[in-house]
C-alpha atoms as a PDB file:
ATOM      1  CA  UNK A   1     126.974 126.931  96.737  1.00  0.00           C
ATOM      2  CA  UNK A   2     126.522 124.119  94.656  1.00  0.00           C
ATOM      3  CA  UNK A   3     126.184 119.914  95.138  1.00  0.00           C
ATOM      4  CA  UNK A   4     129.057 119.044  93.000  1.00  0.00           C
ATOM      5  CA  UNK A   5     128.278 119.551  89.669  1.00  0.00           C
ATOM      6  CA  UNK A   6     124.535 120.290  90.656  1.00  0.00           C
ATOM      7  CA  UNK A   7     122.760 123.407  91.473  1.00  0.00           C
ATOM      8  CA  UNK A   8     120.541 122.038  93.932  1.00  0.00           C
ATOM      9  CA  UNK A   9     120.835 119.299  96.274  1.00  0.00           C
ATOM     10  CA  UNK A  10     119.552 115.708  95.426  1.00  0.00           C
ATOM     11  CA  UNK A  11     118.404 113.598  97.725  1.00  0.00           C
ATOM     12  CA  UNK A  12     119.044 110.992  95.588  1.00  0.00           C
ATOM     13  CA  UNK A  13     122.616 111.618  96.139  1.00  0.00           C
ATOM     14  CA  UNK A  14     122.004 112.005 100.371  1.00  0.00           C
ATOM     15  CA  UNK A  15     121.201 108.609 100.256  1.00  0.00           C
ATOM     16  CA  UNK A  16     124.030 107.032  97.834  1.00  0.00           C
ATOM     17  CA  UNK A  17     126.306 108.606 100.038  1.00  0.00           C
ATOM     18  CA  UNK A  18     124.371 107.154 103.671  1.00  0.00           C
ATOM     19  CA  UNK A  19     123.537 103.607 102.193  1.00  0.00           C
ATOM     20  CA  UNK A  20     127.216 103.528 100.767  1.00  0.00           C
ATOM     21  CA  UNK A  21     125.237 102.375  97.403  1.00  0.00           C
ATOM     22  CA  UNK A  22     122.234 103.559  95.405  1.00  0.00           C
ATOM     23  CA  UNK A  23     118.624 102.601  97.036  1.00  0.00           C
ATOM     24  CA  UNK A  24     115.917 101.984  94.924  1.00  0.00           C
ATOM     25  CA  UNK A  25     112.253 102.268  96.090  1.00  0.00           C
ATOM     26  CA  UNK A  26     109.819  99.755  95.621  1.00  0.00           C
ATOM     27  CA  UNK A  27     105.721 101.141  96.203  1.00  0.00           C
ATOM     28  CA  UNK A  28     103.081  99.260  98.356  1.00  0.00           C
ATOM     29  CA  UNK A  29      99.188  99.545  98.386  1.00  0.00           C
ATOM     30  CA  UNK A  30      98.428  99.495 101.534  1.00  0.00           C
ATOM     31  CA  UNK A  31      94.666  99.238 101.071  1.00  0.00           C
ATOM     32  CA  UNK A  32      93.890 102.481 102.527  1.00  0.00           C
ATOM     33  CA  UNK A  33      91.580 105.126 101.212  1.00  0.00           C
ATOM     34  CA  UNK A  34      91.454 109.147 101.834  1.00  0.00           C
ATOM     35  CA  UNK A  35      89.315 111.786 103.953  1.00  0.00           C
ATOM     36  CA  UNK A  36      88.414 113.325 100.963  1.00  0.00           C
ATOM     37  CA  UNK A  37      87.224 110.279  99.154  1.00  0.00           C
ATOM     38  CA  UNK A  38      85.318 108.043 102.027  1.00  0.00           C
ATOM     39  CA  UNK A  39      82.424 110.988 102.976  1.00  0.00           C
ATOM     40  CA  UNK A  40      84.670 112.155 105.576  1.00  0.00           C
ATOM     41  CA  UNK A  41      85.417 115.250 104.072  1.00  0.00           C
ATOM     42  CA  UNK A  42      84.496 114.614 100.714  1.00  0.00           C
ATOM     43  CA  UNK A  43      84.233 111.618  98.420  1.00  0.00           C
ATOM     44  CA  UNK A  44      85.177 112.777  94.867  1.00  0.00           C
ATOM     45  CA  UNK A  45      89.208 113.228  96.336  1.00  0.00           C
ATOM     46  CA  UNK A  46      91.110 116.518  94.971  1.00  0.00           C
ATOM     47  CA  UNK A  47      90.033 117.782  91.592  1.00  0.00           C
ATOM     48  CA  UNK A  48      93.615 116.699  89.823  1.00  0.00           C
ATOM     49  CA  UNK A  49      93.642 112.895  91.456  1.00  0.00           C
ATOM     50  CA  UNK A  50      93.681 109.751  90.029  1.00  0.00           C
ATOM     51  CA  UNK A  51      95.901 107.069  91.724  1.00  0.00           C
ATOM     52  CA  UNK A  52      96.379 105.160  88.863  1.00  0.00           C
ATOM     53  CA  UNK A  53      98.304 107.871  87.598  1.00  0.00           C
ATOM     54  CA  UNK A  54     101.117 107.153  89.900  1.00  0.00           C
ATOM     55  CA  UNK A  55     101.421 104.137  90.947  1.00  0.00           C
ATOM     56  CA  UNK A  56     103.218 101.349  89.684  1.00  0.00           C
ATOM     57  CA  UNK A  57     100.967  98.198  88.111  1.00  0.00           C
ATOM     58  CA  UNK A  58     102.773  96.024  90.722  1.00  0.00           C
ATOM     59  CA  UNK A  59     101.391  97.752  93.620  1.00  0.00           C
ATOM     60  CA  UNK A  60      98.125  95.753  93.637  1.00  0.00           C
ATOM     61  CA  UNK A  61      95.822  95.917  96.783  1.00  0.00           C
ATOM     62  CA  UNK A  62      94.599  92.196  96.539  1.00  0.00           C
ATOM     63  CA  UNK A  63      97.982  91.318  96.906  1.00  0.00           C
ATOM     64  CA  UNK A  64      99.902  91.008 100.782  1.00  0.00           C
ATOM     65  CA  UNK A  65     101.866  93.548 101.358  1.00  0.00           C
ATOM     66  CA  UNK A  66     105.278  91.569 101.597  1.00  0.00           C
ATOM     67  CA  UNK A  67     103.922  90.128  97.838  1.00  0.00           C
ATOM     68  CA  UNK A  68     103.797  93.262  96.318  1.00  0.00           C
ATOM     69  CA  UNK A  69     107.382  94.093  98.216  1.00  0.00           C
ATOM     70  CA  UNK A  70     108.593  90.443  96.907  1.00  0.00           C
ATOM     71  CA  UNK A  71     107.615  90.984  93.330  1.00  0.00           C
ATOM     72  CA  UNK A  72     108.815  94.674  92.762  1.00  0.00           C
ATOM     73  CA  UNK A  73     112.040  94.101  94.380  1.00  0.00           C
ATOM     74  CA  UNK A  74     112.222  90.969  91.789  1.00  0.00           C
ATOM     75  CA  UNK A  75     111.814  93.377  89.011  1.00  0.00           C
ATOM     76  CA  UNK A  76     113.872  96.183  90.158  1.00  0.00           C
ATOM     77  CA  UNK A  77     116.751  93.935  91.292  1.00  0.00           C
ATOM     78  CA  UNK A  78     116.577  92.204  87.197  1.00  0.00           C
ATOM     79  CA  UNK A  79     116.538  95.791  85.796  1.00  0.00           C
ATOM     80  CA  UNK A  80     118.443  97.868  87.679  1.00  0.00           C
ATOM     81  CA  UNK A  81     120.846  95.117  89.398  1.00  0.00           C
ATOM     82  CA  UNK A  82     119.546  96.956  92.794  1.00  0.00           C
ATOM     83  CA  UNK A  83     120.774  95.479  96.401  1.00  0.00           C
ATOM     84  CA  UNK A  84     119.035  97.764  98.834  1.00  0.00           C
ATOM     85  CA  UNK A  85     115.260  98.846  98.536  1.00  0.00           C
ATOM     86  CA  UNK A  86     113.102 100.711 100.849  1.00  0.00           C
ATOM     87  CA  UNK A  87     109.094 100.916 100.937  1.00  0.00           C
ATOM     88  CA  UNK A  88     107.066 103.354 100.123  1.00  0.00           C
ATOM     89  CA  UNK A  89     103.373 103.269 101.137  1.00  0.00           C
ATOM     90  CA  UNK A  90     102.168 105.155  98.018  1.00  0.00           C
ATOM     91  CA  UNK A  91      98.499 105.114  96.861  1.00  0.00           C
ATOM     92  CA  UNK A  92      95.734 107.502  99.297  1.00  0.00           C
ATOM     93  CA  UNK A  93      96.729 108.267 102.698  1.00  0.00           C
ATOM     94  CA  UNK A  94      99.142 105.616 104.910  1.00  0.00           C
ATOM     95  CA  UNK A  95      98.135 106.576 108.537  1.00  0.00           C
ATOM     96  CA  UNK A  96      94.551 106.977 107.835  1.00  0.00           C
ATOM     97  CA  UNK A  97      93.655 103.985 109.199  1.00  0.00           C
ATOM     98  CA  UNK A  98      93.429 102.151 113.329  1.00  0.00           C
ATOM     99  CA  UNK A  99      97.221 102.351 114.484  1.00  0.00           C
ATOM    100  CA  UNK A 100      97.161  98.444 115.153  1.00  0.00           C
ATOM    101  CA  UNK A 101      96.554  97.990 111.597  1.00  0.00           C
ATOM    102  CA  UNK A 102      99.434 100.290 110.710  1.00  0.00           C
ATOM    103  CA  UNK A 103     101.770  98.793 113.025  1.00  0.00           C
ATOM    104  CA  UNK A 104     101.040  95.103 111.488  1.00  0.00           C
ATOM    105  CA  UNK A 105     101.637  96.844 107.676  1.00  0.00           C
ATOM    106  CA  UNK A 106     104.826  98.773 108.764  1.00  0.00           C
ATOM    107  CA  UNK A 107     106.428  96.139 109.761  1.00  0.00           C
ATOM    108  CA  UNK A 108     105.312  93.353 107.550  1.00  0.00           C
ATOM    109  CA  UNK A 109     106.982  95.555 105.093  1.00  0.00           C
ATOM    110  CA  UNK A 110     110.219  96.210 107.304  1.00  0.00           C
ATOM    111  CA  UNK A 111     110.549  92.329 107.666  1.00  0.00           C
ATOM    112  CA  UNK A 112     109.646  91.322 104.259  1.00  0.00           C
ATOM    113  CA  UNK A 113     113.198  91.216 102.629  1.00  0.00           C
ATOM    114  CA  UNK A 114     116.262  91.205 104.143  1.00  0.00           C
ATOM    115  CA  UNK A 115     117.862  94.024 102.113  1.00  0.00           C
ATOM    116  CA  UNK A 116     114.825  96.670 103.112  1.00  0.00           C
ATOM    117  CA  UNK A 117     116.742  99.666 104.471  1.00  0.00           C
ATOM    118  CA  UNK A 118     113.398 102.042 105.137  1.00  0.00           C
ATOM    119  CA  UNK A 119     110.412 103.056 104.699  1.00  0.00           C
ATOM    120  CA  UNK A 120     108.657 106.119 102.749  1.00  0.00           C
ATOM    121  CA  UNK A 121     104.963 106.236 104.078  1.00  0.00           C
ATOM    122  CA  UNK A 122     102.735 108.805 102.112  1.00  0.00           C
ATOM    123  CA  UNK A 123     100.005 110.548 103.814  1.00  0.00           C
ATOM    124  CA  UNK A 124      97.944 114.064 104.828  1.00  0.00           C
ATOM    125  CA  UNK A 125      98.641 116.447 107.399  1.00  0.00           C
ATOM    126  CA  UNK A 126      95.309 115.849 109.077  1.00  0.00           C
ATOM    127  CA  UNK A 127      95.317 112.342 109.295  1.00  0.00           C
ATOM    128  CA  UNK A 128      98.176 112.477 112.524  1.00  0.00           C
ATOM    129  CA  UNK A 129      96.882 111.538 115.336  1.00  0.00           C
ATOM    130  CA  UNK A 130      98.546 110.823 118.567  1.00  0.00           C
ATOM    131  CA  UNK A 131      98.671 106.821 118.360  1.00  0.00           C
ATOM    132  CA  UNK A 132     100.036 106.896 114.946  1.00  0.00           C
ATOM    133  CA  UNK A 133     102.591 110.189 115.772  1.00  0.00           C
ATOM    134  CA  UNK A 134     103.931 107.593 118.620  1.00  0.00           C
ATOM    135  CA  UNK A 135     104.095 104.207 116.221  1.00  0.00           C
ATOM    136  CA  UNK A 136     105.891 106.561 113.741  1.00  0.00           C
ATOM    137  CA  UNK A 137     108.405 107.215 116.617  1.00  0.00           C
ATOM    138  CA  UNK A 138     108.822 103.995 117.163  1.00  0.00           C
ATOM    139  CA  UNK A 139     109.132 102.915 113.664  1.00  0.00           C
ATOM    140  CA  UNK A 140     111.455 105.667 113.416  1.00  0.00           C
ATOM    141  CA  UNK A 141     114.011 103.992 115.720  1.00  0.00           C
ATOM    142  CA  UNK A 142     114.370 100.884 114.435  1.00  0.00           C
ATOM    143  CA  UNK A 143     114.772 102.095 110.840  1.00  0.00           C
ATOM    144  CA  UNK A 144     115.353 104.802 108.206  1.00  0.00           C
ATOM    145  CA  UNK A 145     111.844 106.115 108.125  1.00  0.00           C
ATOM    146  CA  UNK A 146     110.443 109.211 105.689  1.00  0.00           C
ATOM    147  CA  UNK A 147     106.823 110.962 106.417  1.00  0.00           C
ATOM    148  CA  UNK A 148     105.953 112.099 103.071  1.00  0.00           C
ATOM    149  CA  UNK A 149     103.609 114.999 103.718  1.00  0.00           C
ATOM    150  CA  UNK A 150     101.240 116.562 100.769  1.00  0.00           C
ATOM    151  CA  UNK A 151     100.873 120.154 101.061  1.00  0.00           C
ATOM    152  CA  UNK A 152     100.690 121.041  97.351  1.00  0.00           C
ATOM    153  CA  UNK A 153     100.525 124.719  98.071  1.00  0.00           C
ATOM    154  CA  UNK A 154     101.073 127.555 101.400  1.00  0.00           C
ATOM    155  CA  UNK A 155      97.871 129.454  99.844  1.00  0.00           C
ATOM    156  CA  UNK A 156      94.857 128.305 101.962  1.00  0.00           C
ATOM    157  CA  UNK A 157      92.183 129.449  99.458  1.00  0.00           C
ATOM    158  CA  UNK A 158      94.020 127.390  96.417  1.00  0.00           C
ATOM    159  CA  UNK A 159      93.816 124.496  99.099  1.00  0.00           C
ATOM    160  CA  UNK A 160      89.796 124.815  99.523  1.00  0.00           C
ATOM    161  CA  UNK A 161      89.591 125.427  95.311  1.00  0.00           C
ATOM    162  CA  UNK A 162      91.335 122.416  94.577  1.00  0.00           C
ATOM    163  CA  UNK A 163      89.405 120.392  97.318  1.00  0.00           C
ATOM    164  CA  UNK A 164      92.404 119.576 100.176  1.00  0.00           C
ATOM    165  CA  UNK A 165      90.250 119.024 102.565  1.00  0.00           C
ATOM    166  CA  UNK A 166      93.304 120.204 105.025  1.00  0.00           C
ATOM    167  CA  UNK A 167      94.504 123.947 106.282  1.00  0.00           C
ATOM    168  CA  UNK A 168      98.125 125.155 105.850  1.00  0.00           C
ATOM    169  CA  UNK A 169      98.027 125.563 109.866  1.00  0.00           C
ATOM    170  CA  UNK A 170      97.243 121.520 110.112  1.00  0.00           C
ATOM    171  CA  UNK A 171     100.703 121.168 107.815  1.00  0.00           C
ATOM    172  CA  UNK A 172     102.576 123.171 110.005  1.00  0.00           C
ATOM    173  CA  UNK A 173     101.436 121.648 113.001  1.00  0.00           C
ATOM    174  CA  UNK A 174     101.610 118.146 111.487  1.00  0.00           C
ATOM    175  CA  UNK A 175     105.382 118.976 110.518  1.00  0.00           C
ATOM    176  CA  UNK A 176     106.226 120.712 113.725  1.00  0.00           C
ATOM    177  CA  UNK A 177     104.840 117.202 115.731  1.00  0.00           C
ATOM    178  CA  UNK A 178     107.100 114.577 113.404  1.00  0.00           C
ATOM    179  CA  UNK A 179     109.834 117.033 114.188  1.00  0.00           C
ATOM    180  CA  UNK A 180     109.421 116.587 117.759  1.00  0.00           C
ATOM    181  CA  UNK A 181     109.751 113.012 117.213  1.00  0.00           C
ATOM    182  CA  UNK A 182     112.160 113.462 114.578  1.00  0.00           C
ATOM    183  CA  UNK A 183     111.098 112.175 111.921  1.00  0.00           C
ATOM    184  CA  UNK A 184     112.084 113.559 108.670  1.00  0.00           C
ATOM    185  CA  UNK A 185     109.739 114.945 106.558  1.00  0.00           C
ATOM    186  CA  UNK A 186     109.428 115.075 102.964  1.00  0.00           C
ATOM    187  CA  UNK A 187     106.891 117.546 101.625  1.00  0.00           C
ATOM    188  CA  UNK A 188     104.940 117.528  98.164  1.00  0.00           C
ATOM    189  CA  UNK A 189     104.310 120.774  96.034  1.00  0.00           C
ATOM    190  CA  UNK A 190     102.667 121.517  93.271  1.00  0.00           C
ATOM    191  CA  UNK A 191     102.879 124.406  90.703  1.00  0.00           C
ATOM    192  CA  UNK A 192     100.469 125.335  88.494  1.00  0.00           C
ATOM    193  CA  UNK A 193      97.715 125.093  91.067  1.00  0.00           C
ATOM    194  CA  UNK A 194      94.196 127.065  89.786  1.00  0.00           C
ATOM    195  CA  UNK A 195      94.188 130.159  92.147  1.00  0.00           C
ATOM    196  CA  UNK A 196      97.895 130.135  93.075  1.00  0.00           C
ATOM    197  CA  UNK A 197     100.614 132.980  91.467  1.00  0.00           C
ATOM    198  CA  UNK A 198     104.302 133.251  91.624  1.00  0.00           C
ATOM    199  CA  UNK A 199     103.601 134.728  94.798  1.00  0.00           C
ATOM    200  CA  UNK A 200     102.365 131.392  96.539  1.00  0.00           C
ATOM    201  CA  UNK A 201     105.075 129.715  95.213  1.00  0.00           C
ATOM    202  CA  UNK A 202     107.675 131.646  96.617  1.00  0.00           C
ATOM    203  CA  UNK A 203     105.430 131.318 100.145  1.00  0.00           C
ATOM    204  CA  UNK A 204     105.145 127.807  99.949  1.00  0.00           C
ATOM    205  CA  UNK A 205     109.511 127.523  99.738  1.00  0.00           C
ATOM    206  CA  UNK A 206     109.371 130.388 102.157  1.00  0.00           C
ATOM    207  CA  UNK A 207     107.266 128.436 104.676  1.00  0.00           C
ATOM    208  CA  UNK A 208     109.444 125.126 104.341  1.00  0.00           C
ATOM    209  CA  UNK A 209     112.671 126.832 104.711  1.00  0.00           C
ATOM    210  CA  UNK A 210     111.280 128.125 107.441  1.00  0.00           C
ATOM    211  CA  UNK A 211     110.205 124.557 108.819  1.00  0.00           C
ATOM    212  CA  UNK A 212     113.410 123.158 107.904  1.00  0.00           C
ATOM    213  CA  UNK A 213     111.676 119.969 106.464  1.00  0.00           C
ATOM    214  CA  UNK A 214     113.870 117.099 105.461  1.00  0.00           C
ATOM    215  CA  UNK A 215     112.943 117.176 101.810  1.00  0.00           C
ATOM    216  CA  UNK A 216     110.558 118.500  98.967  1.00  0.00           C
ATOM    217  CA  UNK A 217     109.220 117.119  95.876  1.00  0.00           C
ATOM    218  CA  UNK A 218     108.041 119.293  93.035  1.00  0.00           C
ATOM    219  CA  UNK A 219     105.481 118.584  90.701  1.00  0.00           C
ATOM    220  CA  UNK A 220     103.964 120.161  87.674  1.00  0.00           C
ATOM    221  CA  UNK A 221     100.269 120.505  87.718  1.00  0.00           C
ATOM    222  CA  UNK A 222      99.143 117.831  84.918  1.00  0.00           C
ATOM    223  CA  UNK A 223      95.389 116.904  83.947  1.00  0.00           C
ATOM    224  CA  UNK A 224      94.678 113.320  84.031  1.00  0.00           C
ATOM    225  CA  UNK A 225      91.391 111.233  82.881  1.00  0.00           C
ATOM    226  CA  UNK A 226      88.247 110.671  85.133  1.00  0.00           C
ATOM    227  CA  UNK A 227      89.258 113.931  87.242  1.00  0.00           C
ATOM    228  CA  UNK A 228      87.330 116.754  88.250  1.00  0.00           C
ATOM    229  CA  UNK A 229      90.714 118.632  86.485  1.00  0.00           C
ATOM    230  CA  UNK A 230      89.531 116.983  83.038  1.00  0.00           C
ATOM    231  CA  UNK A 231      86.259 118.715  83.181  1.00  0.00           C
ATOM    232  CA  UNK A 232      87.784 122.518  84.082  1.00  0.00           C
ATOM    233  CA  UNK A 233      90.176 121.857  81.080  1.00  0.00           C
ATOM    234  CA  UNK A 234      87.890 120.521  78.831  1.00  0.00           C
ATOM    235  CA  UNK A 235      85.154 123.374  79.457  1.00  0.00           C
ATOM    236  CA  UNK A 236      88.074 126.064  79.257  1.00  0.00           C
ATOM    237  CA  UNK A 237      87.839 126.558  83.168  1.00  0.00           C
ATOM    238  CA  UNK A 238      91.950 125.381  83.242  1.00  0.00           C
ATOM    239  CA  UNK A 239      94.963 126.270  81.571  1.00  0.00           C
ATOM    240  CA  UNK A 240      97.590 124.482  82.114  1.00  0.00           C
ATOM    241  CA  UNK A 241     100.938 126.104  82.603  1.00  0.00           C
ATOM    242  CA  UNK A 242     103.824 125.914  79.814  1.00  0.00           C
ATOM    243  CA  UNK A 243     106.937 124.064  79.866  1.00  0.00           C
ATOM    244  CA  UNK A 244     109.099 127.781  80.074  1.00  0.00           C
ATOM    245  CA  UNK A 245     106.532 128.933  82.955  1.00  0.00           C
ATOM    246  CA  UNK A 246     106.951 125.716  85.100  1.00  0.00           C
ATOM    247  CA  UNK A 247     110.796 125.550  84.590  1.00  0.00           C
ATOM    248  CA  UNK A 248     110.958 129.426  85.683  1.00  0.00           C
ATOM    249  CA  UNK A 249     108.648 128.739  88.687  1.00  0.00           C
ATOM    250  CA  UNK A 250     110.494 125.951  89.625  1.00  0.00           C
ATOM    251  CA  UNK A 251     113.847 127.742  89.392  1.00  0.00           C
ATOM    252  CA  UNK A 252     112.615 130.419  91.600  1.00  0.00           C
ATOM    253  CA  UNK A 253     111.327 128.293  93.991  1.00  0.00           C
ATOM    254  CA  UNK A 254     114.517 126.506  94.707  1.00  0.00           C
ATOM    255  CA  UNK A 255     116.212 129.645  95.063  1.00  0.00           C
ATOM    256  CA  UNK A 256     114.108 130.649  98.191  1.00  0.00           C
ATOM    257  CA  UNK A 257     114.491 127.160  99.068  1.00  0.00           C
ATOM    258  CA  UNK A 258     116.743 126.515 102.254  1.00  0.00           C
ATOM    259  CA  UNK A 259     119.879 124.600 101.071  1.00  0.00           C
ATOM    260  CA  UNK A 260     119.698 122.228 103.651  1.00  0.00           C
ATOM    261  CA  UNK A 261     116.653 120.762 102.009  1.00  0.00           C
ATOM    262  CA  UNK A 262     116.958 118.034  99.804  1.00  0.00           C
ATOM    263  CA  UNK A 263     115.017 117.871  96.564  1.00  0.00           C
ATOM    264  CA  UNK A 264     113.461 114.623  95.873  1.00  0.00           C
ATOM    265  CA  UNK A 265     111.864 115.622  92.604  1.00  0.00           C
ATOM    266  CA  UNK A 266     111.811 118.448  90.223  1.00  0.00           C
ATOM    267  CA  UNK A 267     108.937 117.426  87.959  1.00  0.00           C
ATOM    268  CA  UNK A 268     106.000 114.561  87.230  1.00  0.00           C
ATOM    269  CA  UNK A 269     105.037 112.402  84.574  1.00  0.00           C
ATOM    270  CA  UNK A 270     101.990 110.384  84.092  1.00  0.00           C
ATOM    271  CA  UNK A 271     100.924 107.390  81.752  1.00  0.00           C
ATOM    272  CA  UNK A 272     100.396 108.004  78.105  1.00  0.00           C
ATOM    273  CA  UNK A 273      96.754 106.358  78.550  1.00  0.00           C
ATOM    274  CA  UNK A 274      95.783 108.653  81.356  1.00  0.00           C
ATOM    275  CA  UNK A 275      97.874 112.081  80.595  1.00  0.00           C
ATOM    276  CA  UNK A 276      95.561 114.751  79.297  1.00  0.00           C
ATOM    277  CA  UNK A 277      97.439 117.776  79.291  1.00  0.00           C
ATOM    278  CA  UNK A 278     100.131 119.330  79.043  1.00  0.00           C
ATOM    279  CA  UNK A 279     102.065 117.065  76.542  1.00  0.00           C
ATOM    280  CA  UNK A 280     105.198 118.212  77.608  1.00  0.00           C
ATOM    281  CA  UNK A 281     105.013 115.800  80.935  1.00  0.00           C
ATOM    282  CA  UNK A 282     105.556 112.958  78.857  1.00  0.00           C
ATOM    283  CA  UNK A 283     109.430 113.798  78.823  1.00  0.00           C
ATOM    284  CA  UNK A 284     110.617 114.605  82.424  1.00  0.00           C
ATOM    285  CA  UNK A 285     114.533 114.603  81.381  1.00  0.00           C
ATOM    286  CA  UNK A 286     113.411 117.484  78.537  1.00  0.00           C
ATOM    287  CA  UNK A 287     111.688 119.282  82.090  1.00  0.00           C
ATOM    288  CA  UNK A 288     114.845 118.335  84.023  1.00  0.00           C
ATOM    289  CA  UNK A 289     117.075 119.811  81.265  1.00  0.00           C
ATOM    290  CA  UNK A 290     115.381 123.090  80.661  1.00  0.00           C
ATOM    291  CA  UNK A 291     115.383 123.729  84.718  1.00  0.00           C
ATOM    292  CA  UNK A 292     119.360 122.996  84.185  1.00  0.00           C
ATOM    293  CA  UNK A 293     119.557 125.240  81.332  1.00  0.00           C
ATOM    294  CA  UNK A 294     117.406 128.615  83.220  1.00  0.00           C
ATOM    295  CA  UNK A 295     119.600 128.000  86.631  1.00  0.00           C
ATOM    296  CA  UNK A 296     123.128 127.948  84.344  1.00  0.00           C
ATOM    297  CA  UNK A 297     122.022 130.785  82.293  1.00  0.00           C
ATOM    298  CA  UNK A 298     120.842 132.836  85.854  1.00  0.00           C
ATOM    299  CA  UNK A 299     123.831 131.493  86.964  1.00  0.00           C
ATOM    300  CA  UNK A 300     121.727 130.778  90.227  1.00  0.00           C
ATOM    301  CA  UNK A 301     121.183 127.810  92.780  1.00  0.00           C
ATOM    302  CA  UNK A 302     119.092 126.829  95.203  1.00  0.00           C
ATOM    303  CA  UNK A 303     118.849 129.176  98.260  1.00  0.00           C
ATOM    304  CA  UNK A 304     120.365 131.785  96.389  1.00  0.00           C
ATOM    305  CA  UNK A 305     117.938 134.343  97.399  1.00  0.00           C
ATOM    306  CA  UNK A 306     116.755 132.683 100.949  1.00  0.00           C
ATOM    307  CA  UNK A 307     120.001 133.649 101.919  1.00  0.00           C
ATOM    308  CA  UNK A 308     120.411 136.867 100.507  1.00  0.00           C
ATOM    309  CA  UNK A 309     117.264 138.690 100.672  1.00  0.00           C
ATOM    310  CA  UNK A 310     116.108 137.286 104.158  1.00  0.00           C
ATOM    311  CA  UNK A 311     117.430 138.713 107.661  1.00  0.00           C
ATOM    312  CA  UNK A 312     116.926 136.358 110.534  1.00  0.00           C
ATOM    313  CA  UNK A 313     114.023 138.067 112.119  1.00  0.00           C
ATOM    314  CA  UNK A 314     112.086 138.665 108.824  1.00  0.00           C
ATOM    315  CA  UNK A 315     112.582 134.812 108.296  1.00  0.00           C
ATOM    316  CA  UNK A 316     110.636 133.605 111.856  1.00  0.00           C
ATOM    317  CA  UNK A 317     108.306 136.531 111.475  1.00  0.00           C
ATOM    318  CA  UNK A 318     106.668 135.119 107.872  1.00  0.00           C
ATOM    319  CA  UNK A 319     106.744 131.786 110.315  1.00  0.00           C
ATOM    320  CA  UNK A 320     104.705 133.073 112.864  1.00  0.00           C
ATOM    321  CA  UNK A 321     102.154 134.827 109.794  1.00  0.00           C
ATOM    322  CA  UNK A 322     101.738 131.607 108.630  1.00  0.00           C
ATOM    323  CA  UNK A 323     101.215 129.462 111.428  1.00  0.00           C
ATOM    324  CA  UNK A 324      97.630 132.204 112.163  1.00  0.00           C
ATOM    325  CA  UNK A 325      96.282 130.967 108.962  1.00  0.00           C
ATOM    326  CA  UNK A 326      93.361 129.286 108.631  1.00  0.00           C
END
């Protein structure tokens, strides 16, 4: 029912257990940029994005890859007395670029240090193509590799509002391809979205129970400066959700959540400098602790009702639903 003391299971805790030790991640910038931002598909990126918002001020582009690796496992070894690291290939979107380029990145990062034990690489569901499905497969056998995939949301209509640029059918597809291969996949979610209900929420754990990705990470919708997000709030256009909402969203969704899926991440922060709204993402262990406190006093856990309320041929029926969308 329950991850030892937990009600949900960490994936933090997955990979204590495989490395034998804790693993601590150190971000890259690869130098890449996004379909949404380069004319592609768009060139303002999705209304609520701002990069600087999430990466660390190590993870500067003018700097080599194995630099940025060097210096941030310097500062993460004096702080945190860390021994084994993997990469993650944060900022924009990590395959979106010619696959021989890739292939010299990926593995100037899996050679940089001898203590690298993996590699995270962030990235869209539309920016898979064959060449770079097949160098993932390769990468994936000489290492512990991760696909972080952003979906943010099963709804396709909250995808086109909030400027995606990508269908839920391309997610699916993308997922169902690094399965093939397999290659776990970790999938980010957002709640709060403009457009999106409890509803989609419960869809969107729905869908990647179904999928039987890897892992998911859950973030609160948060407005940051220079986004298109500032200017909804700021004109009254967005209201961001409250702490109680997001924590009862949140709970829900893990409890439709497969079991078998590890959670990454139950909330967000962003700098002080860039946050805009809402002040309660400045404290993620007060968001951690009231998600705690709803799933104690439900007395609930994730995949309670995923397992409950769901017969077998419901479950691959809502699959098949979802893979027609467009």
């Amino acid at each position: 029912m329950t991850n030892g003391e937990k009600r949900y299971k960490s994936l933090n805790d997955f990979l204590k257990e495989y490395f034998g030790e804790k693993v601590y991640r150190v971000s890259v910038d690869g130098g890449f940029t996004c379909p949404v931002r380069d004319g592609t598909k768009g060139w303002r990126g999705c209304i609520f994005c701002n990069i600087k918002s999430f990466t660390p001020p190590y993870s500067e582009r003018w700097k080599s890859v194995k630099e940025q690796i060097l210096y941030g496992i310097e500062i993460v070894r004096k702080t945190r007395k860390a021994k084994k690291y993997m990469v993650y290939f944060q900022p924009y979107t990590n395959t979106y670029g010619e696959v021989e380029k890739l292939r010299k990145l990926y593995y100037e990062a899996l050679e940089a240090h001898q203590d690298i034990v993996g590699l995270f690489i962030g990235t869209r569901p539309d920016c898979l193509p064959q060449d770079v499905l097949d160098l993932l497969e390769e990468i994936n056998e000489k290492t512990f590799l991760v696909v972080e995939l952003g979906l943010q949301t099963a709804n396709d209509k909250t995808l086109e509002i909030i400027k995606r640029g990508h269908t839920v059918e391309d997610f699916i597809k993308a997922t169902q391809e690094l399965h093939k291969r397999k290659i776990k996949v970790l999938v980010h979610v957002i709640i709060g979205l403009p457009g999106d209900t409890r509803e989609d929420y419960i869809n969107t754990a729905k869908l990647l129970s179904e999928l039987g990705v890897f892992a998911v990470k859950i973030h609160p919708l948060h407005v940051v400066k220079f986004t298109e997000l500032e200017i909804w709030y700021k004109e009254g256009k967005y209201t961001p959700l409250t702490l109680d909402e997001y924590a009862n969203y949140a709970v829900e969704f893990l409890e439709y959540l497969d079991d078998s899926i590890y959670i990454a991440r139950l909330t967000g922060e962003a700098p002080d400098k860039l946050l805009i709204a809402p002040e309660w993402c400045k404290n993620k262990f007060k968001v951690l602790e009231k998600i705690e406190e709803i799933l104690e006093e439900k007395n609930t856990y994730q995949g309670a009702k995923w397992k409950i309320e769901l017969k077998k041929s419901e479950r691959f029926a809502f699959l098949a639903n979802s893979s027609s969308t467009s």
